[in-house]
N, C-alpha and C. Protein backbone atom coordinates (compact mmCIF):
# COMPACT_ATOMS: atom_id res chain seq x y z
N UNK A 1 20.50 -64.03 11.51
CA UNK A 1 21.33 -62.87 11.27
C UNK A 1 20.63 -61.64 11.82
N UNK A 2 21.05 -60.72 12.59
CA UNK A 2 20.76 -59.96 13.62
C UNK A 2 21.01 -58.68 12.17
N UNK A 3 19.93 -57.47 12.63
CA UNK A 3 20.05 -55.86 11.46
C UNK A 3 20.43 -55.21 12.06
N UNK A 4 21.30 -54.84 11.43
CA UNK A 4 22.41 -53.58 11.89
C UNK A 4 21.55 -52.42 11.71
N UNK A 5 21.29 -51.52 13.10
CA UNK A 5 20.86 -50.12 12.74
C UNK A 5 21.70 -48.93 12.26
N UNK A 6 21.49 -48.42 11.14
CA UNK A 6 22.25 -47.39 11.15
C UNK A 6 22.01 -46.55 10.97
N UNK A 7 22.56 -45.06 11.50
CA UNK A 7 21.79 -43.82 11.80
C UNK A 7 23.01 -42.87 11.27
N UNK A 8 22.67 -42.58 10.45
CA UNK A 8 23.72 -41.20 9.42
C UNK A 8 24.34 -40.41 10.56
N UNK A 9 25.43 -39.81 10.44
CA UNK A 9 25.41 -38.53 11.06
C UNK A 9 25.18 -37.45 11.02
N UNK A 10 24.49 -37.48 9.63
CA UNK A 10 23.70 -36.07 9.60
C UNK A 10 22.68 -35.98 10.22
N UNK A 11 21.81 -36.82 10.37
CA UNK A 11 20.36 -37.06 10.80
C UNK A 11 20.62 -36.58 12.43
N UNK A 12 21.63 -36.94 12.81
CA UNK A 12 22.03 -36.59 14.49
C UNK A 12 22.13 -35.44 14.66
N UNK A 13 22.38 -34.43 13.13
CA UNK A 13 23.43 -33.09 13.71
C UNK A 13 21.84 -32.34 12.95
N UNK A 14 21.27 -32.57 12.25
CA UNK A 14 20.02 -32.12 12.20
C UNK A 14 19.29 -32.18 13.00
N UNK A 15 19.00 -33.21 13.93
CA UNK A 15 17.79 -33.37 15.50
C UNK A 15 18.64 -32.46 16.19
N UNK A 16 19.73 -32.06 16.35
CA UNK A 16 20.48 -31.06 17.32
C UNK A 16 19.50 -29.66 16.92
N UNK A 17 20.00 -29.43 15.24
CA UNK A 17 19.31 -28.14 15.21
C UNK A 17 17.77 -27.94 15.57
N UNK A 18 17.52 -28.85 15.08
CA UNK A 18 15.95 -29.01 15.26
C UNK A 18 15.57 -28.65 16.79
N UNK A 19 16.11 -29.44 17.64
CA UNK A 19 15.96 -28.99 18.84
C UNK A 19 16.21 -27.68 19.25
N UNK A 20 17.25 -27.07 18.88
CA UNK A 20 17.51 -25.69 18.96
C UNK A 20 16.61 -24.95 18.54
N UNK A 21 15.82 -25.00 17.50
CA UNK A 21 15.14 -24.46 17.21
C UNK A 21 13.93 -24.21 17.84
N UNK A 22 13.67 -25.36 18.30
CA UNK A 22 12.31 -25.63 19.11
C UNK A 22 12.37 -25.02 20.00
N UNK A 23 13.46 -24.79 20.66
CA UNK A 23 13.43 -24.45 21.89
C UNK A 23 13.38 -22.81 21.86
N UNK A 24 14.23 -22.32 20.90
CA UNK A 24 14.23 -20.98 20.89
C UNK A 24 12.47 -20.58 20.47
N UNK A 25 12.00 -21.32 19.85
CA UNK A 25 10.26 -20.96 19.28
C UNK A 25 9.48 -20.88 20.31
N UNK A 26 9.84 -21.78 21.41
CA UNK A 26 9.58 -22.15 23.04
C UNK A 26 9.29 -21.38 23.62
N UNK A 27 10.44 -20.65 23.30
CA UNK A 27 10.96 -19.31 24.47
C UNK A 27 10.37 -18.43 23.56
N UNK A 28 10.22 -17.88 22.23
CA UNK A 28 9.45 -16.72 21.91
C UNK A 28 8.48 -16.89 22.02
N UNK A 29 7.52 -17.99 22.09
CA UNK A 29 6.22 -18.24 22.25
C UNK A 29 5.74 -17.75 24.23
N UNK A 30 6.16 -17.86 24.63
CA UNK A 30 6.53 -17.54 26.22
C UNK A 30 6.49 -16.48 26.41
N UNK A 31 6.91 -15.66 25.50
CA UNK A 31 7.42 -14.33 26.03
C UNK A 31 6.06 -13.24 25.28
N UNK A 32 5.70 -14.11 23.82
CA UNK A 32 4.58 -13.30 23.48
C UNK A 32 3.50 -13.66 24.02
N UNK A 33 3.31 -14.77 24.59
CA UNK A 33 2.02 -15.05 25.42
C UNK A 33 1.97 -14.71 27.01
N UNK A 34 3.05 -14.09 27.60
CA UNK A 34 3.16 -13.14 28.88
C UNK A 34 2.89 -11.58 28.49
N UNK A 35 3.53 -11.22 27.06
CA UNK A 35 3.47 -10.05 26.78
C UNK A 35 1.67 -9.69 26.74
N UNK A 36 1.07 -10.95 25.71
CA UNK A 36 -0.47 -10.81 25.58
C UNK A 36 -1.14 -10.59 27.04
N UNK A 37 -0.89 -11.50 27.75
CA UNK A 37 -1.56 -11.43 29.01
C UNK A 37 -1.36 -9.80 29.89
N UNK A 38 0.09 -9.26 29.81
CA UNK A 38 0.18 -8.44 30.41
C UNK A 38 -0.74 -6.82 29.66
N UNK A 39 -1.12 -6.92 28.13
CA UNK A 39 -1.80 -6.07 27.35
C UNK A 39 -3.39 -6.05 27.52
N UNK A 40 -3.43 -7.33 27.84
CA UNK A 40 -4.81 -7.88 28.65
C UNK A 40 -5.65 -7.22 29.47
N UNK A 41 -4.15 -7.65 30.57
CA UNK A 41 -4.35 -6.48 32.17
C UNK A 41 -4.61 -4.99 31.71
N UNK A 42 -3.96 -4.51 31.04
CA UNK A 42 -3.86 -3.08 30.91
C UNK A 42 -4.92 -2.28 30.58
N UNK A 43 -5.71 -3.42 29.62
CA UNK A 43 -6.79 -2.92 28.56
C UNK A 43 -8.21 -3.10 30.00
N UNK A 44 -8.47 -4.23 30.36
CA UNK A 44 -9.34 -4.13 31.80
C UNK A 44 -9.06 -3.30 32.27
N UNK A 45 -7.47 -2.38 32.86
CA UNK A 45 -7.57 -2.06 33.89
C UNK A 45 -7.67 -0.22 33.32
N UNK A 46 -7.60 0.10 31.70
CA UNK A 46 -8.09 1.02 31.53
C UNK A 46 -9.86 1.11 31.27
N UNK A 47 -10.48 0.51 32.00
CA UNK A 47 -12.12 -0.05 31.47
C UNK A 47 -12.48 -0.71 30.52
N UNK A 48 -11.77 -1.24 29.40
CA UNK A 48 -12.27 -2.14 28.64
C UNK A 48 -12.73 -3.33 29.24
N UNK A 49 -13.96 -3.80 29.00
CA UNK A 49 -14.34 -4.74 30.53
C UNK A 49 -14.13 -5.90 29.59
N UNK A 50 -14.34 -6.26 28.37
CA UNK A 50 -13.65 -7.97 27.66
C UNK A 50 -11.60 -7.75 27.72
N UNK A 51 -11.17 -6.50 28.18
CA UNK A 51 -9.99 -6.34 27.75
C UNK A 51 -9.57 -6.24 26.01
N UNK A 52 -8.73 -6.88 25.85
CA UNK A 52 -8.44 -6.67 23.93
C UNK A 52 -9.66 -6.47 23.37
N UNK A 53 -10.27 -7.82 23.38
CA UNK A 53 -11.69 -7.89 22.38
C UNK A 53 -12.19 -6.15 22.03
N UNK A 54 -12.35 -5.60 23.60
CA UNK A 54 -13.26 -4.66 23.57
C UNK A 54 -12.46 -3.49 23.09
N UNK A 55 -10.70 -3.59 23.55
CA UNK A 55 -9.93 -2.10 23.01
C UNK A 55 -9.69 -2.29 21.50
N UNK A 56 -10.23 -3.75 20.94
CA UNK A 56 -9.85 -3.61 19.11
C UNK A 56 -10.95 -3.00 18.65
N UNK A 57 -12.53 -3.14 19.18
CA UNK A 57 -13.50 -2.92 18.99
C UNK A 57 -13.30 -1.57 18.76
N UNK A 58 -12.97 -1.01 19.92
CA UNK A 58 -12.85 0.35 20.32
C UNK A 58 -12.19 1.29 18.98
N UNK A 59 -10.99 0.82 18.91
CA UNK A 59 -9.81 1.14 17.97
C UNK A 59 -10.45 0.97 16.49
N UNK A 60 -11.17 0.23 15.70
CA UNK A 60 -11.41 0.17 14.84
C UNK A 60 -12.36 0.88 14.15
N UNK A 61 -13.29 0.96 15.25
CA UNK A 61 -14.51 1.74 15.39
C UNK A 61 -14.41 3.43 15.42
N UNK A 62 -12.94 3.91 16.15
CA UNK A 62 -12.53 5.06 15.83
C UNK A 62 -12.05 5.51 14.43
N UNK A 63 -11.26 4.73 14.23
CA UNK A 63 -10.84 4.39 12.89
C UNK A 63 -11.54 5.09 11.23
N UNK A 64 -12.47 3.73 11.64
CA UNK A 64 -13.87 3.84 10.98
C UNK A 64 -14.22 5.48 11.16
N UNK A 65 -14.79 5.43 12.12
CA UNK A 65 -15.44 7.16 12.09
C UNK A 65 -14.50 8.39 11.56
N UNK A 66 -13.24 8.35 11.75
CA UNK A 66 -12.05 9.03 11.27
C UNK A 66 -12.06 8.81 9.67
N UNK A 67 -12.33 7.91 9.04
CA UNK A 67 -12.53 7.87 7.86
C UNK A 67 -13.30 8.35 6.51
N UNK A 68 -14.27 7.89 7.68
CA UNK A 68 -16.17 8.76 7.24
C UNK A 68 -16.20 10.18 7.28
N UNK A 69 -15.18 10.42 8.10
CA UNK A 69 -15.15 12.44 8.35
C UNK A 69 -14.24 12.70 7.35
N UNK A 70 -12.90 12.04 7.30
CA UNK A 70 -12.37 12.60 5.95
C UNK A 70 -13.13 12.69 4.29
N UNK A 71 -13.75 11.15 4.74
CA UNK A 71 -14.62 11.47 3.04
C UNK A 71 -15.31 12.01 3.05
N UNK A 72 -15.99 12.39 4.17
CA UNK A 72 -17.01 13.45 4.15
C UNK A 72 -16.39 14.71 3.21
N UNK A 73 -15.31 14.95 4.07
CA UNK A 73 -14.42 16.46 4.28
C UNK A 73 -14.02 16.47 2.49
N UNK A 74 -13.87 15.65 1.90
CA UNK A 74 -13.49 15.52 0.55
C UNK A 74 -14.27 15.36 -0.26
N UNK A 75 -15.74 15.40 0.02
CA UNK A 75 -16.92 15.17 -0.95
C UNK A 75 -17.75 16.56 -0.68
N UNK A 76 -17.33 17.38 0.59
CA UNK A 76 -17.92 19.18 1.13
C UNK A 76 -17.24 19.86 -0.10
N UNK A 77 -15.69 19.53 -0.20
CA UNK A 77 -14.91 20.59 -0.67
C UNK A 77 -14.97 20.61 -2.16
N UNK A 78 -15.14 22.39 -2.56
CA UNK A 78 -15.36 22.33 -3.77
C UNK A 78 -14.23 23.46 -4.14
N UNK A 79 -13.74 22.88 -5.39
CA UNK A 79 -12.46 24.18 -5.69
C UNK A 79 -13.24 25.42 -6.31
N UNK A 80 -12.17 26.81 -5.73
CA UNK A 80 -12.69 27.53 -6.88
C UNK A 80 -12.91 27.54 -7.87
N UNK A 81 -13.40 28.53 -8.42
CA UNK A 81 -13.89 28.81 -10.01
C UNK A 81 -13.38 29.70 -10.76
């Protein structure tokens, strides 16, 4: 006696979405990993010589110092009397 396969039809109309899905994740994944590359370029081609690595460095590090001057600026100031 030979087994009958049987395959729901939901299971069919779910691998549809599924695929849809994939594919659209596909395509956003594509588009943010051209976008990265092209932020890449930008960051080299303003002198950051690692590119990102070096403009987060950069950025954080400003940051940082911007911070230290405000608390500074808030630990100088004394109210009148």
């Amino acid at each position: 006696m030979s087994t009958i396969k049987y395959k729901p039809v939901g299971i069919k109309m779910k691998n549809k979405t599924l695929l849809k899905k994939i594919a659209r994740l596909e395509s956003m994944n594509d588009q943010i990993t051209a976008e990265l590359a092209f932020l890449e370029h930008l960051a080299k081609a303003l002198g950051f010589a690692e590119g990102l690595k070096t403009l987060k460095a950069a950025a954080i590090e400003m940051l940082e110092t911007d911070q230290k001057k405000e608390a500074k600026a808030e630990n100088d100031w004394e109210p009148n009397s």
